[in-house]
N, C-alpha and C. Protein backbone atom coordinates (compact mmCIF):
# COMPACT_ATOMS: atom_id res chain seq x y z
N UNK A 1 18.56 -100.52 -98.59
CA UNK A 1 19.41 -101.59 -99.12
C UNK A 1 19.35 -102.76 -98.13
N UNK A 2 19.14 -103.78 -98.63
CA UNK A 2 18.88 -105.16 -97.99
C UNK A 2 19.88 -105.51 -97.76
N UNK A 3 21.03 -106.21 -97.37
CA UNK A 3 22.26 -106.94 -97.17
C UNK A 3 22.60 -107.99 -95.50
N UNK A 4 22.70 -109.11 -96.19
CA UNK A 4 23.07 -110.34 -95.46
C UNK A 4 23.86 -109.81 -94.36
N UNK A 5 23.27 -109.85 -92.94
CA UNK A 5 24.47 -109.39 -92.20
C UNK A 5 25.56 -110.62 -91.64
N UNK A 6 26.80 -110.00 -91.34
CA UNK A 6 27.79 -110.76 -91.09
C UNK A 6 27.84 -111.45 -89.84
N UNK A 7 26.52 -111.62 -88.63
CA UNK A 7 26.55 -112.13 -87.99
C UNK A 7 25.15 -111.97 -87.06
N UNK A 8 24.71 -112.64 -86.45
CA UNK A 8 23.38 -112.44 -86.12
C UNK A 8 23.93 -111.32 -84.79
N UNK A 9 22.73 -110.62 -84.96
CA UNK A 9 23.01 -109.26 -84.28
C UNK A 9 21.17 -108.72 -84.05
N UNK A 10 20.55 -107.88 -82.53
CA UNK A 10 19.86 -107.37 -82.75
C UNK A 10 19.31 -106.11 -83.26
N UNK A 11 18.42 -105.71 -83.70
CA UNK A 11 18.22 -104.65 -84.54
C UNK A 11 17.52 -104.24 -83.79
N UNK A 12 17.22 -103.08 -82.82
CA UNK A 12 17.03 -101.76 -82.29
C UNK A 12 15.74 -100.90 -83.12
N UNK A 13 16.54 -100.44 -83.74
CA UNK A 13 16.32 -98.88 -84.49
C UNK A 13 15.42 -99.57 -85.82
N UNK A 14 14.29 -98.68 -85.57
CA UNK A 14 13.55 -98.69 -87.32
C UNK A 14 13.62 -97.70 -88.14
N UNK A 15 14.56 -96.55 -87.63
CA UNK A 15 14.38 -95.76 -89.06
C UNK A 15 16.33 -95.66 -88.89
N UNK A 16 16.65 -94.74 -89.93
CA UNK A 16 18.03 -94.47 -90.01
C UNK A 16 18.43 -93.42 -88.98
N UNK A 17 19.47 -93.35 -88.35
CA UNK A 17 19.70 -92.52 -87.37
C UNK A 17 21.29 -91.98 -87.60
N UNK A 18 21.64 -91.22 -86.66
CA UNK A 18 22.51 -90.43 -87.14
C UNK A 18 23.57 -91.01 -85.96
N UNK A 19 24.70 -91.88 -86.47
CA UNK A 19 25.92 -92.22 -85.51
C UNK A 19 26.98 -91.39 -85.94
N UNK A 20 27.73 -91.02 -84.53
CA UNK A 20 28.91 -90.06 -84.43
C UNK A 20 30.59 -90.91 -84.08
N UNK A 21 31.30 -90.49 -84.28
CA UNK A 21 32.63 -91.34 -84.20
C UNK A 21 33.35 -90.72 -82.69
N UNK A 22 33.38 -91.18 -81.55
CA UNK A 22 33.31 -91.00 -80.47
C UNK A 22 34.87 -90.05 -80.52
N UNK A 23 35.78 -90.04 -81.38
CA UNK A 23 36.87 -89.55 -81.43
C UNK A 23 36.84 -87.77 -81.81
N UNK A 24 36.25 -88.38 -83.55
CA UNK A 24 36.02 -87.05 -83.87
C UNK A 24 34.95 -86.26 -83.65
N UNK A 25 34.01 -86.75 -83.37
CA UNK A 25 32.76 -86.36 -83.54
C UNK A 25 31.98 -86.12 -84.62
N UNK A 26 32.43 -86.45 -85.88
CA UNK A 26 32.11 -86.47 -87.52
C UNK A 26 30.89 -87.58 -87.27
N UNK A 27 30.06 -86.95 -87.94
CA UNK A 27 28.47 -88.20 -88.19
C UNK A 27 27.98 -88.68 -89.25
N UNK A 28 27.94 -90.01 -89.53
CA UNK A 28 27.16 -90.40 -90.72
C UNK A 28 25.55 -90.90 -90.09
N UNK A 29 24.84 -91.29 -91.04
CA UNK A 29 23.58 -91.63 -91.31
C UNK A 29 23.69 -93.09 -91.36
N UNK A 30 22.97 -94.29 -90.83
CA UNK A 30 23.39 -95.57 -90.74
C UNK A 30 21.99 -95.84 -90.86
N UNK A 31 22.18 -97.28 -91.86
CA UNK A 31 20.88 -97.83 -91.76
C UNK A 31 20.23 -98.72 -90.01
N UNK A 32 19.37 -99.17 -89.73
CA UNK A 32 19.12 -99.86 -88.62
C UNK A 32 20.19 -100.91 -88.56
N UNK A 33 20.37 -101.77 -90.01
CA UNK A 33 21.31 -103.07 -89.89
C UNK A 33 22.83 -102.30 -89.50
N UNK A 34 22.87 -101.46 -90.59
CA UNK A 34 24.08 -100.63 -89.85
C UNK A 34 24.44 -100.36 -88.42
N UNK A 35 23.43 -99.76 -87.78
CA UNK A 35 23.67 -99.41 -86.88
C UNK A 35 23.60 -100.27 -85.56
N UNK A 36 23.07 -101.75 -86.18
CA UNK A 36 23.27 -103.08 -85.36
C UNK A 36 24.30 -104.10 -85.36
N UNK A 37 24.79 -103.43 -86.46
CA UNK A 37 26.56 -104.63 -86.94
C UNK A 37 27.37 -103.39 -85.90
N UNK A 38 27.63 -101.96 -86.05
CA UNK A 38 28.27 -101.09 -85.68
C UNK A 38 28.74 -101.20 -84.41
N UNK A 39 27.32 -101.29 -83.83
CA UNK A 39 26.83 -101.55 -82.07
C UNK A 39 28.07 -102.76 -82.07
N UNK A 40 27.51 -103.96 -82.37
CA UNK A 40 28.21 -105.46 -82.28
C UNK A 40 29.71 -105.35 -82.35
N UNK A 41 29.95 -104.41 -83.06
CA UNK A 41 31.73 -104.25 -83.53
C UNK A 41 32.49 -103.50 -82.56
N UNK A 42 31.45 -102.46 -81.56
CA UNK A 42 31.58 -101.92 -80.76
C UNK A 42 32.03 -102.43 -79.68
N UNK A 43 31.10 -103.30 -79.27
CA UNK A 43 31.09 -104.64 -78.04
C UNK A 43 32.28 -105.67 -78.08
N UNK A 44 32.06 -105.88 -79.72
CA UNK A 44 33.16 -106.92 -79.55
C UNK A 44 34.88 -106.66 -79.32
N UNK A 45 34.90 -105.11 -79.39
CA UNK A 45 36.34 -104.43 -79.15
C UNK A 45 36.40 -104.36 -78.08
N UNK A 46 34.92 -103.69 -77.02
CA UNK A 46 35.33 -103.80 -75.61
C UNK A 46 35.71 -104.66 -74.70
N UNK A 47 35.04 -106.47 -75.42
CA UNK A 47 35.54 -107.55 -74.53
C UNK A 47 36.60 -108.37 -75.10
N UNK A 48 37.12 -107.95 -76.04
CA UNK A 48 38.44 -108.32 -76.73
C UNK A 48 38.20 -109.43 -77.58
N UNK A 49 36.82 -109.85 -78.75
CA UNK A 49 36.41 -111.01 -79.12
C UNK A 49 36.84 -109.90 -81.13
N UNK A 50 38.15 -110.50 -80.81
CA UNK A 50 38.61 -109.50 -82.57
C UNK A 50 38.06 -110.42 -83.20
N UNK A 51 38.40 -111.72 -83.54
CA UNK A 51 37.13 -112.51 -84.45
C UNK A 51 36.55 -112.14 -85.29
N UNK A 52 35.25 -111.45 -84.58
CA UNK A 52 34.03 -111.07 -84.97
C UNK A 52 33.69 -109.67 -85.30
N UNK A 53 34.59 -109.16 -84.10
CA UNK A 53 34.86 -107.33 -84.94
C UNK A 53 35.65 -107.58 -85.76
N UNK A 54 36.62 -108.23 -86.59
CA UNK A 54 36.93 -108.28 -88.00
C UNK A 54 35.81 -108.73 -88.99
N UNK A 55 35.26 -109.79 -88.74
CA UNK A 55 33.96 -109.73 -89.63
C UNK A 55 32.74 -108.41 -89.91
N UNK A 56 32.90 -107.85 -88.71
CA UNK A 56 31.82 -106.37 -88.97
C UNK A 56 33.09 -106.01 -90.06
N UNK A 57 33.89 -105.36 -89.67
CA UNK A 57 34.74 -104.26 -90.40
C UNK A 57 34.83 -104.55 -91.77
N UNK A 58 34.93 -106.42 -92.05
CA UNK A 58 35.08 -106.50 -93.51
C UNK A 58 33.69 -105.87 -94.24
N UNK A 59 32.89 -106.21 -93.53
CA UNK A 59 31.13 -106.16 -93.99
C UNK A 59 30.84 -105.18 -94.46
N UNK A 60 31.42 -103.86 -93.19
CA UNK A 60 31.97 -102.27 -93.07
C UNK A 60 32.02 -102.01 -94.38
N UNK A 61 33.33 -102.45 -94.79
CA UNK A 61 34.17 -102.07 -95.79
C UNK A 61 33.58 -102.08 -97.08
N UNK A 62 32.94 -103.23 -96.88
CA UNK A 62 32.67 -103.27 -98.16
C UNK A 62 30.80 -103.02 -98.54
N UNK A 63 29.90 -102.68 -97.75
CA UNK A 63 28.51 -102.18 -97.97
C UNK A 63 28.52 -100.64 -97.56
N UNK A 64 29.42 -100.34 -96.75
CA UNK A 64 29.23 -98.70 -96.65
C UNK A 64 30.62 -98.31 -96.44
N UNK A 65 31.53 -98.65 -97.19
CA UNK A 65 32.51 -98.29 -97.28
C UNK A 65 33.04 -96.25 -96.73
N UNK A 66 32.21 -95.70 -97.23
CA UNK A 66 32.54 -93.65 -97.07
C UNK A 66 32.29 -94.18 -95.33
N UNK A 67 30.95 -94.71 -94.93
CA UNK A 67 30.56 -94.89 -93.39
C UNK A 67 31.86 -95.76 -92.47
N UNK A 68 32.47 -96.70 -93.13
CA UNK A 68 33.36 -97.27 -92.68
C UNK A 68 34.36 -96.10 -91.80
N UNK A 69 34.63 -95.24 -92.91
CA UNK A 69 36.52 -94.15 -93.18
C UNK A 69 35.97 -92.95 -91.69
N UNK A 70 34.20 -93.17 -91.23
CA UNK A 70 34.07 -92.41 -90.64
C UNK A 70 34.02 -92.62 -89.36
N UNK A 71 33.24 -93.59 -89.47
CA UNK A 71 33.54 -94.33 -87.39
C UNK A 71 34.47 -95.40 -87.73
N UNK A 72 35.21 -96.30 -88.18
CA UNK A 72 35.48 -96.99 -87.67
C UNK A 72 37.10 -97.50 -88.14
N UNK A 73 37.98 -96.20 -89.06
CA UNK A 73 38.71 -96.55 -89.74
C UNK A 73 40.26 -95.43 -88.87
């Protein structure tokens, strides 16, 4: 699935990989873009820039919504 990402971000990963939710340890399957907005939403919580980790989460929400409820909800 192709989708506009919510912010320029680099992309890493060429195939789909398997991200875990550092809490529970529950894993979904993320595309590369996924797993490059994810990263970004990650970062942007650690240096306190909510902004932009609200823009991942909406993005989240609404292209992989089940992936959302698992890391990041």
């Amino acid at each position: 699935m192709k989708v506009k990402l919510p912010f320029d971000c680099v992309i890493y990963d060429a195939e789909p990989a398997l991200v875990r939710n550092p809490f529970s340890g529950e894993g979904v399957v993320l595309t590369p873009e996924a797993i490059a907005v994810y990263d970004t939403i990650k970062g942007c919580e650690m240096i306190g820039d909510y902004k932009m980790m609200e823009k991942g989460l909406r993005w989240f929400r609404q292209y992989f919504p089940a992936e959302y409820m698992v890391l990041l909800d």
